[in-house]
Protein backbone atom coordinates (compact mmCIF):
# COMPACT_ATOMS: atom_id res chain seq x y z
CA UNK A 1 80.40 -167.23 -47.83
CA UNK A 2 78.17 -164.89 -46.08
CA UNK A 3 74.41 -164.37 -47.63
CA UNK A 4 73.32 -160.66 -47.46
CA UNK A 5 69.79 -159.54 -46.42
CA UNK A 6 68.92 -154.94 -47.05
CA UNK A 7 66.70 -153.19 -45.42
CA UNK A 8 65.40 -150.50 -46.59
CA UNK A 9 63.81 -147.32 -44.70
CA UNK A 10 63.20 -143.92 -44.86
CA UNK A 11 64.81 -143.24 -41.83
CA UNK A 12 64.60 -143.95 -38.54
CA UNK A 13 63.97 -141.10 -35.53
CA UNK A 14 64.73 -142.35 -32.12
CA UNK A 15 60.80 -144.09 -31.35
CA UNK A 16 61.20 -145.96 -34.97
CA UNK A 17 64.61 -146.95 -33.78
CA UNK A 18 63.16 -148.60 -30.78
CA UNK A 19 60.17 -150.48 -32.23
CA UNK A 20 62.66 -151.52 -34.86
CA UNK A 21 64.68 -153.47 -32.49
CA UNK A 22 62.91 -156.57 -32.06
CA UNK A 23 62.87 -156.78 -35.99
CA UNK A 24 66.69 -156.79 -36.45
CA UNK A 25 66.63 -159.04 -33.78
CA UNK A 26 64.09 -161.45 -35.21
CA UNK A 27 66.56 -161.32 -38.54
CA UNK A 28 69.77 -162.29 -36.98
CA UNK A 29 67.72 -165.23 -35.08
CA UNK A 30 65.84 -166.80 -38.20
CA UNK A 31 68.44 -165.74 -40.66
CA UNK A 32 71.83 -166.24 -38.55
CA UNK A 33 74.19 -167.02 -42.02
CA UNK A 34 73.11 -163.78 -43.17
CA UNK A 35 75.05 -160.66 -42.70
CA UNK A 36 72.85 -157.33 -42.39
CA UNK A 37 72.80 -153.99 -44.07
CA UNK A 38 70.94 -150.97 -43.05
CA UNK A 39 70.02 -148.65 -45.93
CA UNK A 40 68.33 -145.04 -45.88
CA UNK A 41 67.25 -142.63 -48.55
CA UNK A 42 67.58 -139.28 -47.44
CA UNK A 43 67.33 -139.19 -43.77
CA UNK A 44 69.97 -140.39 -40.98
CA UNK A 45 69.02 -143.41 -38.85
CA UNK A 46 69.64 -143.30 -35.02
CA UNK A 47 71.12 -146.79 -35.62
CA UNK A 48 74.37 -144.75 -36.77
CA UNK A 49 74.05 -142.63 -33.56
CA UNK A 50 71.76 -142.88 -30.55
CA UNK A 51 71.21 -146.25 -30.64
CA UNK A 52 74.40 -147.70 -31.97
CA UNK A 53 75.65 -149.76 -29.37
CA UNK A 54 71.91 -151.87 -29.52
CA UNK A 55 72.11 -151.90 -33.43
CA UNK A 56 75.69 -152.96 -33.79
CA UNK A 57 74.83 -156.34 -32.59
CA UNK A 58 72.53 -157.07 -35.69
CA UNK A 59 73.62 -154.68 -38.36
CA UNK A 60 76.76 -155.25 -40.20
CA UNK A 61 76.80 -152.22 -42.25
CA UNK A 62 75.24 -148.67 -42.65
CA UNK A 63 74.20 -147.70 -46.08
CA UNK A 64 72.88 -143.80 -44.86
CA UNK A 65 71.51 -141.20 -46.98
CA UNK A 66 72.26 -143.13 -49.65
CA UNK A 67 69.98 -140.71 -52.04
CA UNK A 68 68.62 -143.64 -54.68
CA UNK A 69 67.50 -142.83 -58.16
CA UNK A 70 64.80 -144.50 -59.90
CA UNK A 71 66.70 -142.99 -63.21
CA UNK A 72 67.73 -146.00 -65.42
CA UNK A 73 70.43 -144.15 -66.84
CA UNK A 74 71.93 -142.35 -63.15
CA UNK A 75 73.69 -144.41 -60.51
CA UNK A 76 71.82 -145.81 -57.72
CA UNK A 77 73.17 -144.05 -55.16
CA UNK A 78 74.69 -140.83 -55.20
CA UNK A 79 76.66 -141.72 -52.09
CA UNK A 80 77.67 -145.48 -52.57
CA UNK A 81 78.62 -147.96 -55.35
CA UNK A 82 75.49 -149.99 -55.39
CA UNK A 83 75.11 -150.68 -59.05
CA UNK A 84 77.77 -153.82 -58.98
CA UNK A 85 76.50 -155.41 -55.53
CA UNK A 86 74.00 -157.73 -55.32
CA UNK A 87 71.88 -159.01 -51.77
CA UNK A 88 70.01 -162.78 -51.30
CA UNK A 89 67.06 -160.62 -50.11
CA UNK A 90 66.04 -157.34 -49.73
CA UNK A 91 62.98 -155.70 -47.87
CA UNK A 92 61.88 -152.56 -48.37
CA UNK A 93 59.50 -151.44 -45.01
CA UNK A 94 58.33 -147.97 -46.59
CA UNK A 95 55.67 -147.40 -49.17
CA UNK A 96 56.57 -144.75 -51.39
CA UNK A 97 56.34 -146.11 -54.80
CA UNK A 98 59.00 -143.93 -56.40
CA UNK A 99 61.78 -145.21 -53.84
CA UNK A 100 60.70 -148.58 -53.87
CA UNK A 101 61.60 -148.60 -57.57
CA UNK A 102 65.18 -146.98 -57.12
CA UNK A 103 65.61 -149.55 -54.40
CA UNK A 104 64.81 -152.56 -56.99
CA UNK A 105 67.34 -151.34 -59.43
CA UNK A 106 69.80 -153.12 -56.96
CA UNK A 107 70.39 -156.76 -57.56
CA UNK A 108 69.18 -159.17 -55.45
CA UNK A 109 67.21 -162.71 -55.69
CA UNK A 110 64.01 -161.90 -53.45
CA UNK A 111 62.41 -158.46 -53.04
CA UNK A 112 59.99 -158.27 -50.17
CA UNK A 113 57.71 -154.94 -50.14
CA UNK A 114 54.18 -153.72 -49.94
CA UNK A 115 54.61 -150.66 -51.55
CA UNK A 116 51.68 -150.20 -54.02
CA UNK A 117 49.76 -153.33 -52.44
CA UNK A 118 52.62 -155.56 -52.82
CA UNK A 119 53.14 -154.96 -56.22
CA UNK A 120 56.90 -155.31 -56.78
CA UNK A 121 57.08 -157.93 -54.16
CA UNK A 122 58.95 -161.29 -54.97
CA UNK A 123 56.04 -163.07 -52.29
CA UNK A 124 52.93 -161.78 -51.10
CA UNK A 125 50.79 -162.67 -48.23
CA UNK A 126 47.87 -164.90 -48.22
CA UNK A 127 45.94 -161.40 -46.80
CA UNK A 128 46.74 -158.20 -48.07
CA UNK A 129 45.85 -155.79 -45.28
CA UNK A 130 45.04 -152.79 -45.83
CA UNK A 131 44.16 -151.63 -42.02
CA UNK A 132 46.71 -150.16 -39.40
CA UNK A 133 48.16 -152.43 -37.25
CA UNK A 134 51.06 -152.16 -34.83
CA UNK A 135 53.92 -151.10 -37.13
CA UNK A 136 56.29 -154.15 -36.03
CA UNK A 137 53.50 -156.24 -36.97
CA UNK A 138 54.15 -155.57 -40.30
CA UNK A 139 57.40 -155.97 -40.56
CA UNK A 140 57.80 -159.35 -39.36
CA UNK A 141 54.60 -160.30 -41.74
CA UNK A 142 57.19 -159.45 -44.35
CA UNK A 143 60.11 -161.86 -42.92
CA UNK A 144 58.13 -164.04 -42.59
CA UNK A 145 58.07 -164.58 -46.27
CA UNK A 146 61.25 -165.48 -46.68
CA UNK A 147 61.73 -167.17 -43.00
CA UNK A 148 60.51 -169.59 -40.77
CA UNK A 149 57.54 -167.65 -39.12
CA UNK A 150 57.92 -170.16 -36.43
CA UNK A 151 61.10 -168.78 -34.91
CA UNK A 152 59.61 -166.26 -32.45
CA UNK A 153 61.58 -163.97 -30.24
CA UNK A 154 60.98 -162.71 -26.62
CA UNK A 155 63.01 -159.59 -26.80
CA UNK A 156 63.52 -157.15 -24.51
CA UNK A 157 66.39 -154.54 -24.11
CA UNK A 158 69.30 -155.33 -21.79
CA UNK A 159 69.97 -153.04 -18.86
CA UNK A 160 73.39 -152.87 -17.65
CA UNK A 161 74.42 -153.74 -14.40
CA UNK A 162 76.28 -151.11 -13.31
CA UNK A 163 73.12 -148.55 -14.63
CA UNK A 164 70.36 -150.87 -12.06
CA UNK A 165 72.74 -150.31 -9.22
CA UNK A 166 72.54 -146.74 -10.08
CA UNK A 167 69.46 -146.32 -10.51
CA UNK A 168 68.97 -148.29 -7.21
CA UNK A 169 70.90 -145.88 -5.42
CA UNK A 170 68.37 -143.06 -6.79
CA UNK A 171 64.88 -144.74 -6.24
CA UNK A 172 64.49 -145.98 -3.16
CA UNK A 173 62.74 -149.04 -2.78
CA UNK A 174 59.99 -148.16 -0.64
CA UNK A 175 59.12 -145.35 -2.63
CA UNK A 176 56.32 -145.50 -5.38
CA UNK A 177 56.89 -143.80 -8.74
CA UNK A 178 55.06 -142.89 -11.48
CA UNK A 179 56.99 -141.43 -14.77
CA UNK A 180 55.79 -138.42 -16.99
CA UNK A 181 57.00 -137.96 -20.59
CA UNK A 182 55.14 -134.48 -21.76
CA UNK A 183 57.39 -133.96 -24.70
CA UNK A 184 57.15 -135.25 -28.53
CA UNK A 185 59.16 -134.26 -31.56
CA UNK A 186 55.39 -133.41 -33.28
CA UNK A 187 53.65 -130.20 -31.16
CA UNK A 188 50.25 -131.79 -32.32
CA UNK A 189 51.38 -134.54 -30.53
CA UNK A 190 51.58 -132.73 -27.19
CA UNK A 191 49.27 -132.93 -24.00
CA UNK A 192 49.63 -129.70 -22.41
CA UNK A 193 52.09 -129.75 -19.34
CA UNK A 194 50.10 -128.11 -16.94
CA UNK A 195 47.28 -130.80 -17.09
CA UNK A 196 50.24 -133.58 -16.97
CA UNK A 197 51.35 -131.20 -13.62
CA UNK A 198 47.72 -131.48 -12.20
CA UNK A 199 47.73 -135.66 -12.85
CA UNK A 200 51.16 -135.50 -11.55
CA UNK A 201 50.17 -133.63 -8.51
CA UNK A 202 47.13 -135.34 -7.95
CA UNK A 203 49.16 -138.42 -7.51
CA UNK A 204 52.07 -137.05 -5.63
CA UNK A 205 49.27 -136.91 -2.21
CA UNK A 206 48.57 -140.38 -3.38
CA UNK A 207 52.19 -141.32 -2.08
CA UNK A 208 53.80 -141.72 -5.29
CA UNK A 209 56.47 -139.81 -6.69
CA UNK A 210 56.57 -138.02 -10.29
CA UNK A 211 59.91 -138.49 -11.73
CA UNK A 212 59.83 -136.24 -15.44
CA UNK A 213 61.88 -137.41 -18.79
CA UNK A 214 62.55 -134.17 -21.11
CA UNK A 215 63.75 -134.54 -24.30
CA UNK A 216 66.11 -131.34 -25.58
CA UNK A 217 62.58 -129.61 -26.66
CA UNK A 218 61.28 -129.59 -22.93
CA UNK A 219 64.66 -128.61 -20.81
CA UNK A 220 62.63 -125.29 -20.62
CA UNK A 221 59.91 -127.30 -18.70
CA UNK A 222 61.98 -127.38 -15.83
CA UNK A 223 61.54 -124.61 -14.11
CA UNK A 224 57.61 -125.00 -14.35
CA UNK A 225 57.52 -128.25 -13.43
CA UNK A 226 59.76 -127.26 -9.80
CA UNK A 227 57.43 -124.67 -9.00
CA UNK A 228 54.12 -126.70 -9.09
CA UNK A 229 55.59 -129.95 -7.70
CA UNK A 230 56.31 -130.48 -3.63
CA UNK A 231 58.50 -133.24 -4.91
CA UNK A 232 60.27 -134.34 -8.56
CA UNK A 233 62.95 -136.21 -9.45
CA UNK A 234 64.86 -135.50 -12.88
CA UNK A 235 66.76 -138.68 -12.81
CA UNK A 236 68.57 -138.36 -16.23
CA UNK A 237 70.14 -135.68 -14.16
CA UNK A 238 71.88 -137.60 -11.41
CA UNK A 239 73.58 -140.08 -13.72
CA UNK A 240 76.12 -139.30 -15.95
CA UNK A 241 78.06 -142.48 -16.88
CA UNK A 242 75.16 -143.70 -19.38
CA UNK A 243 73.16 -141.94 -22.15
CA UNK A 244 69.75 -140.24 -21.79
CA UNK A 245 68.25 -143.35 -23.60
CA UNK A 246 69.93 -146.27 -21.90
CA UNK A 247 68.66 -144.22 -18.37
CA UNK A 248 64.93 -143.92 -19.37
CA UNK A 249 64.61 -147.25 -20.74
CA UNK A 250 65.99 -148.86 -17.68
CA UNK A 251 64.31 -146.57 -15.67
CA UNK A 252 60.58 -148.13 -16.79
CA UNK A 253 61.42 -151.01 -14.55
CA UNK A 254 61.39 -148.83 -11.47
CA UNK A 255 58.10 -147.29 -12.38
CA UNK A 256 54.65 -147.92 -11.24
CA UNK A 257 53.02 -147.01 -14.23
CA UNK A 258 54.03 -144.22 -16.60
CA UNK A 259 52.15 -141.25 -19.06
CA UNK A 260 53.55 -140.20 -22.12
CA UNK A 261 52.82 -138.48 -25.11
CA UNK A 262 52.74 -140.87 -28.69
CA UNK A 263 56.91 -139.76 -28.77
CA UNK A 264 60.17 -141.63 -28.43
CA UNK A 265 60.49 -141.30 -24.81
CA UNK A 266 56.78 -143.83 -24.78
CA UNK A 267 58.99 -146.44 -26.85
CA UNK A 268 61.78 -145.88 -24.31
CA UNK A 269 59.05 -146.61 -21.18
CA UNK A 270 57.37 -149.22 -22.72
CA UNK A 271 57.84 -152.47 -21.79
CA UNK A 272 56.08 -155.79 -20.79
CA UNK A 273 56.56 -155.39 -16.74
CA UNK A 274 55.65 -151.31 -16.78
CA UNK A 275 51.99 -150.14 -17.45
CA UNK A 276 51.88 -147.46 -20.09
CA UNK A 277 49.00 -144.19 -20.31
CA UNK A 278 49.60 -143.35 -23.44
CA UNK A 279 47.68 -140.07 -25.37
CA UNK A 280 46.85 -139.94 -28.85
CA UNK A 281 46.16 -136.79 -31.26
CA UNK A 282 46.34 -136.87 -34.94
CA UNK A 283 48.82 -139.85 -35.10
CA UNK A 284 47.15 -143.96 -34.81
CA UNK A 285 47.16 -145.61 -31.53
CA UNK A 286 46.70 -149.18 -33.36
CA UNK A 287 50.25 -148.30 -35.49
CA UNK A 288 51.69 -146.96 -32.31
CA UNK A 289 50.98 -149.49 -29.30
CA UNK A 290 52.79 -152.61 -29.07
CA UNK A 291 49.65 -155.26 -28.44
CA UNK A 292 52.11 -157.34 -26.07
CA UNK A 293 53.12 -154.49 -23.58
CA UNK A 294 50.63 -153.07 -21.20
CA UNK A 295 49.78 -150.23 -22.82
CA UNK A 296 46.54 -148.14 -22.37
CA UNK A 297 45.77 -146.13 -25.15
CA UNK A 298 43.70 -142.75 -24.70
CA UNK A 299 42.67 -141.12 -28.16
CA UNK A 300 41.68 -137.63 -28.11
CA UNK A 301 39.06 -139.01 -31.25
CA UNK A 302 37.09 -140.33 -28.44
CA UNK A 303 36.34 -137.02 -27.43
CA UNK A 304 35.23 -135.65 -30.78
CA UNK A 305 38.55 -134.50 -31.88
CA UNK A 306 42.20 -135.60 -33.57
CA UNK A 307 43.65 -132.45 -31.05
CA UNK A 308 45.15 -134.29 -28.03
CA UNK A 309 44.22 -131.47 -25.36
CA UNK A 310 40.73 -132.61 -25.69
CA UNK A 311 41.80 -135.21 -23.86
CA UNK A 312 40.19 -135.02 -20.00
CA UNK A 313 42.31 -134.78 -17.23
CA UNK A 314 40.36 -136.23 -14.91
CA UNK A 315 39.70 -139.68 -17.67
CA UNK A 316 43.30 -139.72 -17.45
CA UNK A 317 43.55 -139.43 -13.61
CA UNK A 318 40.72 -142.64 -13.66
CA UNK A 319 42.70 -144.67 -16.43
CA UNK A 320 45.81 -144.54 -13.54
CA UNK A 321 43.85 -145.38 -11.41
CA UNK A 322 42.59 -148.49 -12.59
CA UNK A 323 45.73 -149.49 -13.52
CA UNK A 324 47.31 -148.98 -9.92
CA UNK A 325 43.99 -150.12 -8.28
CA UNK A 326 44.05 -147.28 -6.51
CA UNK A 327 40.81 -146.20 -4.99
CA UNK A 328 39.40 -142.81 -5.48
């Protein structure tokens, strides 16, 4: 018989989704007996949508909006029969006290969570940190709890075949490209596009080619980007037989280097071949920067403020720059 292992989130928006990955991963490798349930409170993960082809690989069932209630006397769930299931494990990666206790009225025989300083966890770590760190980070310090910590994982998304050859057919290999993502779900989280159009420009005389990923917030950014760019490619555009997502992530291998906002299209660019400008606001560049891709964070706190357009263009334009060893 199958053991069971929960996890437990608020929710998971399409970046979350992404960074998640290599957890669920990481669980079906250290914990392969184990079958795998996804729960949420109130929101809707992308695992039941956007990113359901990666996630049904790992996750055997969906548990969304499940609406829990810390209420001794209420169901669990207002959506599912939880009350008469029990799990070998459960972890519970969000802090919010008053969920974490609705989520340990279900039955289980290990509870893994550092809500509340780890309070209501079955095992704590030998250091509680209390510091930001790279948000995977902390999920696999709580697997590794209850699993061998040994087991690593080298993960990386696969691109299929048919989608390279594609994409082949659109980038030419002699060409030089550089992607721009200058959209994010957050507004506070957004450069302004005309100083992502003068970087863009500036390196379209350098001989390399802007190619722009809009999310369904920027499609009006279209137009403006045409008219101050010689030269653009929109290559979510020009393929139709995959989604949006599975284009732009495979895309990041094509790329010289790319600049993003801190927004799901980053997490779809990111990877460990591609070099990454990536611009910080309000929201933590330690939470939101995997340590092993090449990532170069810019933080608009440098500059004396959490508002991302005090961000310089031209410390942008010099950050490229030394990544490409380009010479001014």
């Amino acid at each position: 018989m199958n053991k069971k292992i929960l996890i437990f989130s608020g929710a998971e928006v399409i970046g979350d989704g992404i960074i998640k990955l290599p957890f669920l991963a990481l669980i079906k490798k250290r914990l392969p007996d184990y079958k795998i349930y996804w729960i949420t409170n109130n929101g809707t993960t992308v695992y039941n949508n956007e990113l359901k082809n990666y996630a049904n690989i790992y996750i055997d069932k969906i548990f969304e909006k499940a609406q829990l209630s810390c209420l001794p006397w209420k169901p669990i769930s207002k959506k599912f029969s939880l009350d008469n299931i029990s799990f070998d494990i459960i972890i519970d990666t969000q802090k919010a006290v008053l969920r974490t206790v609705a989520l340990k009225r279900i039955k289980c025989k290990k509870f893994i969570s550092s809500s509340a300083n780890w309070f209501f966890s079955s095992k704590v770590p030998e250091n509680r940190k209390k510091n930001k760190t790279y948000y995977l980070k902390n999920l696999i310090e709580m697997l590794d709890l209850i699993s061998d910590s040994s087991i690593k994982i080298n993960y990386e998304n696969k691109v299929p075949k048919k989608l390279v050859s594609l994409i082949k057919d659109e980038l030419k290999s002699e060409k030089k490209y550089i992607g721009f993502a200058p959209g994010a779900g957050d507004k506070k989280k957004i450069w302004d596009l005309k100083k992502f159009l003068k970087v863009a420009n500036y390196f379209l005389k350098k001989g390399y080619v802007p190619i722009f990923f809009l999310g369904p917030n920027e499609i009006n950014y279209q137009t403006t980007i045409k008219k101050n760019l010689d030269k653009v490619i929109f290559i979510e555009e020009n393929i139709t037989e995959f989604s949006k997502i599975e284009i732009v992530m495979a895309s990041a291998n094509f790329l010289a280097c790319s600049l993003a906002n801190d927004s799901g299209t980053s997490h779809m660019l990111a990877n460990k071949k591609t070099p990454q400008v990536k611009l910080f606001g309000p929201t933590n560049k330690n939470k939101f920067s995997n340590p092993e891709f090449r990532i170069k964070a810019i933080d608009s706190k440098d500059f004396g403020s959490s508002d991302i357009n005090s961000i310089k263009t031209d410390h942008v334009i010099k950050t490229i720059e030394s990544i490409l060893s380009i010479k001014t």
